[in-house]
C-alpha atoms as a PDB file:
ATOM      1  CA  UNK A   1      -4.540  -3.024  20.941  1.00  0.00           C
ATOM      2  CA  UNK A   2      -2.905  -3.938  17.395  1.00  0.00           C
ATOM      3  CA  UNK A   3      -3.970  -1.930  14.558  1.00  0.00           C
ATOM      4  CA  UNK A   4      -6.143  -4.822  12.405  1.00  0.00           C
ATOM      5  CA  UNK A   5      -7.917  -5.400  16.096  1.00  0.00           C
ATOM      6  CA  UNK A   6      -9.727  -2.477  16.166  1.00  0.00           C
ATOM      7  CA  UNK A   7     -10.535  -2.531  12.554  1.00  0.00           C
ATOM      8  CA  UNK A   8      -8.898   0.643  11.864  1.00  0.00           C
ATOM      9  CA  UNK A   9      -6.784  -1.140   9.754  1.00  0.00           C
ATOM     10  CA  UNK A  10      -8.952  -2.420   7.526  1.00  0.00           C
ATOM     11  CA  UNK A  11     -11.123   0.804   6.964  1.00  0.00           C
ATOM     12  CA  UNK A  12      -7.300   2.666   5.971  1.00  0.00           C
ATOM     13  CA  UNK A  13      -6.681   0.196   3.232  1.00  0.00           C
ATOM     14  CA  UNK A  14     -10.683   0.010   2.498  1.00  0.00           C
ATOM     15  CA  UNK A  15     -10.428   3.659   2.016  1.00  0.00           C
ATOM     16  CA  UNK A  16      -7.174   3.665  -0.132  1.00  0.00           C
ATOM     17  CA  UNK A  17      -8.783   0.553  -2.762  1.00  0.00           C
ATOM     18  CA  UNK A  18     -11.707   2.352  -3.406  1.00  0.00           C
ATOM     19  CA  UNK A  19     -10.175   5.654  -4.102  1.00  0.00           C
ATOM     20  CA  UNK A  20      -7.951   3.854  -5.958  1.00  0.00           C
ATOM     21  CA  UNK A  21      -5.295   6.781  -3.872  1.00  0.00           C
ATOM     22  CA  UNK A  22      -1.064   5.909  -5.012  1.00  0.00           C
ATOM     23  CA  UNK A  23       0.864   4.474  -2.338  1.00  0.00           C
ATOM     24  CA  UNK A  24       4.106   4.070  -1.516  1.00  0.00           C
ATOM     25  CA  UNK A  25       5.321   0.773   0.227  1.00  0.00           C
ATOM     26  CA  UNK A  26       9.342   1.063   1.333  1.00  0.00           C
ATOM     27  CA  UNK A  27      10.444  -2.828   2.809  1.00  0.00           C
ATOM     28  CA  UNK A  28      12.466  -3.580   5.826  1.00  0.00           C
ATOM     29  CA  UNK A  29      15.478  -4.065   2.711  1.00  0.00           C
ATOM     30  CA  UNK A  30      14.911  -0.514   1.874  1.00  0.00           C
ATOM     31  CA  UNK A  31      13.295  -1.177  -1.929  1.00  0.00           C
ATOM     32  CA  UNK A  32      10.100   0.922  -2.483  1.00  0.00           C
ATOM     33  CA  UNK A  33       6.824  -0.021  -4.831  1.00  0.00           C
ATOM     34  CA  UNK A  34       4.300   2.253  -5.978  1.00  0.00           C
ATOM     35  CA  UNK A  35       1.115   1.618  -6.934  1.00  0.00           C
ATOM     36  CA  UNK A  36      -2.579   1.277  -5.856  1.00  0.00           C
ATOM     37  CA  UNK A  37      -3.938  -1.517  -3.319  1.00  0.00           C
ATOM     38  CA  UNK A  38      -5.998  -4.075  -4.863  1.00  0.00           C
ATOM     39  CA  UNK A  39      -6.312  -6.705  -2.236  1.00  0.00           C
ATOM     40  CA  UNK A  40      -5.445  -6.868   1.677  1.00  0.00           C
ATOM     41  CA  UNK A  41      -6.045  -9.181   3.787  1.00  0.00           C
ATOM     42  CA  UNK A  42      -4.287  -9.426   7.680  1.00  0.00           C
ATOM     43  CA  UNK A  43      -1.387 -10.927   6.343  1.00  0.00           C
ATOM     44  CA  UNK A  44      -0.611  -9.251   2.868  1.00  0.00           C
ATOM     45  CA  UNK A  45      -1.906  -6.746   0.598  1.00  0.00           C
ATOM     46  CA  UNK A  46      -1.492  -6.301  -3.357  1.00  0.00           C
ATOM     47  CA  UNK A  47      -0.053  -3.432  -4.475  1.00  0.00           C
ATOM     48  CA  UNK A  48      -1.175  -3.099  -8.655  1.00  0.00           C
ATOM     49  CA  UNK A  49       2.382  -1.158  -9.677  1.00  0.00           C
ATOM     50  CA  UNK A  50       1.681   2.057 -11.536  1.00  0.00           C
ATOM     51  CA  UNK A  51       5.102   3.249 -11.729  1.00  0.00           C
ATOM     52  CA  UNK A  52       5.723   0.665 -15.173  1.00  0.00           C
ATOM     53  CA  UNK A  53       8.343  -0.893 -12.581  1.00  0.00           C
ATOM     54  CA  UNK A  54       7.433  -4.402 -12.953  1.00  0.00           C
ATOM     55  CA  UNK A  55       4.747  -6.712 -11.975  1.00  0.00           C
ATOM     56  CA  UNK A  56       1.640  -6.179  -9.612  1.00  0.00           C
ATOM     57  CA  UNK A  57       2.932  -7.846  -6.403  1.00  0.00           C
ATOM     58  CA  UNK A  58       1.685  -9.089  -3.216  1.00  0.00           C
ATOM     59  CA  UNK A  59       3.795  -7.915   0.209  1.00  0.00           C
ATOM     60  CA  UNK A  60       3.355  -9.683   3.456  1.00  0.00           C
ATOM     61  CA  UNK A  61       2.670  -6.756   5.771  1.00  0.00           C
ATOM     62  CA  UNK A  62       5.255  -8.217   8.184  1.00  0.00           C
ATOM     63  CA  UNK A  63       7.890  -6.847   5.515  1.00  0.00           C
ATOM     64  CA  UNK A  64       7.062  -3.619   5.246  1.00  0.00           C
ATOM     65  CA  UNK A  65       8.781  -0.880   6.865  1.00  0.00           C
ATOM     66  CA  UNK A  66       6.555   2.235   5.976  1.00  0.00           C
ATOM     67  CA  UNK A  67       3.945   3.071   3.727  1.00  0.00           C
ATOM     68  CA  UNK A  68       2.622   6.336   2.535  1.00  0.00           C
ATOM     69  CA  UNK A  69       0.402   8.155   0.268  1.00  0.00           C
ATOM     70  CA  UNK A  70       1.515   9.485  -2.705  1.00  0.00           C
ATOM     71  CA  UNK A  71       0.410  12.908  -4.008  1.00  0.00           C
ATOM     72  CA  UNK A  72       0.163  14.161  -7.300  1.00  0.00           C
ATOM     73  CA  UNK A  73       2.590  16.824  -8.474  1.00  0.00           C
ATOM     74  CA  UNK A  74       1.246  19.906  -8.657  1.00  0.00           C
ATOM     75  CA  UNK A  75      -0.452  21.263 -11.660  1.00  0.00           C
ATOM     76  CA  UNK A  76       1.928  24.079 -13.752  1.00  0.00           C
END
């Protein structure tokens, strides 16, 4: 079945708004945001931009071509 039927889905991007984890969304056109997810719904989801690149934007999930999570560099 498709991911958002089985609700796994939804608990991923549950899980990744309220650890507030950074994410990486790359498009089909190859340009990448960064940020944390805000919103999601089945359609979009609102990726708050932490990387001072611009506005918060929405993304209709259709769009995007990966996402991943971002890790923190390591401490030195």
């Amino acid at each position: 079945p498709p991911p958002d039927a089985t609700g796994d889905e939804a608990a991923y991007f549950a899980k990744l708004r309220e650890q507030r984890t950074a994410v990486a969304v790359e498009l089909l056109d190859g340009s990448v945001f960064r940020g944390v997810i805000e919103y999601y719904d089945r359609d979009m989801i609102k990726v708050n931009r932490t990387d001072g690149g611009g506005p918060n934007v929405f993304i209709r999930k259709r769009h995007v071509r990966m996402m991943w999570e971002e890790t923190p560099p390591p401490a030195i």
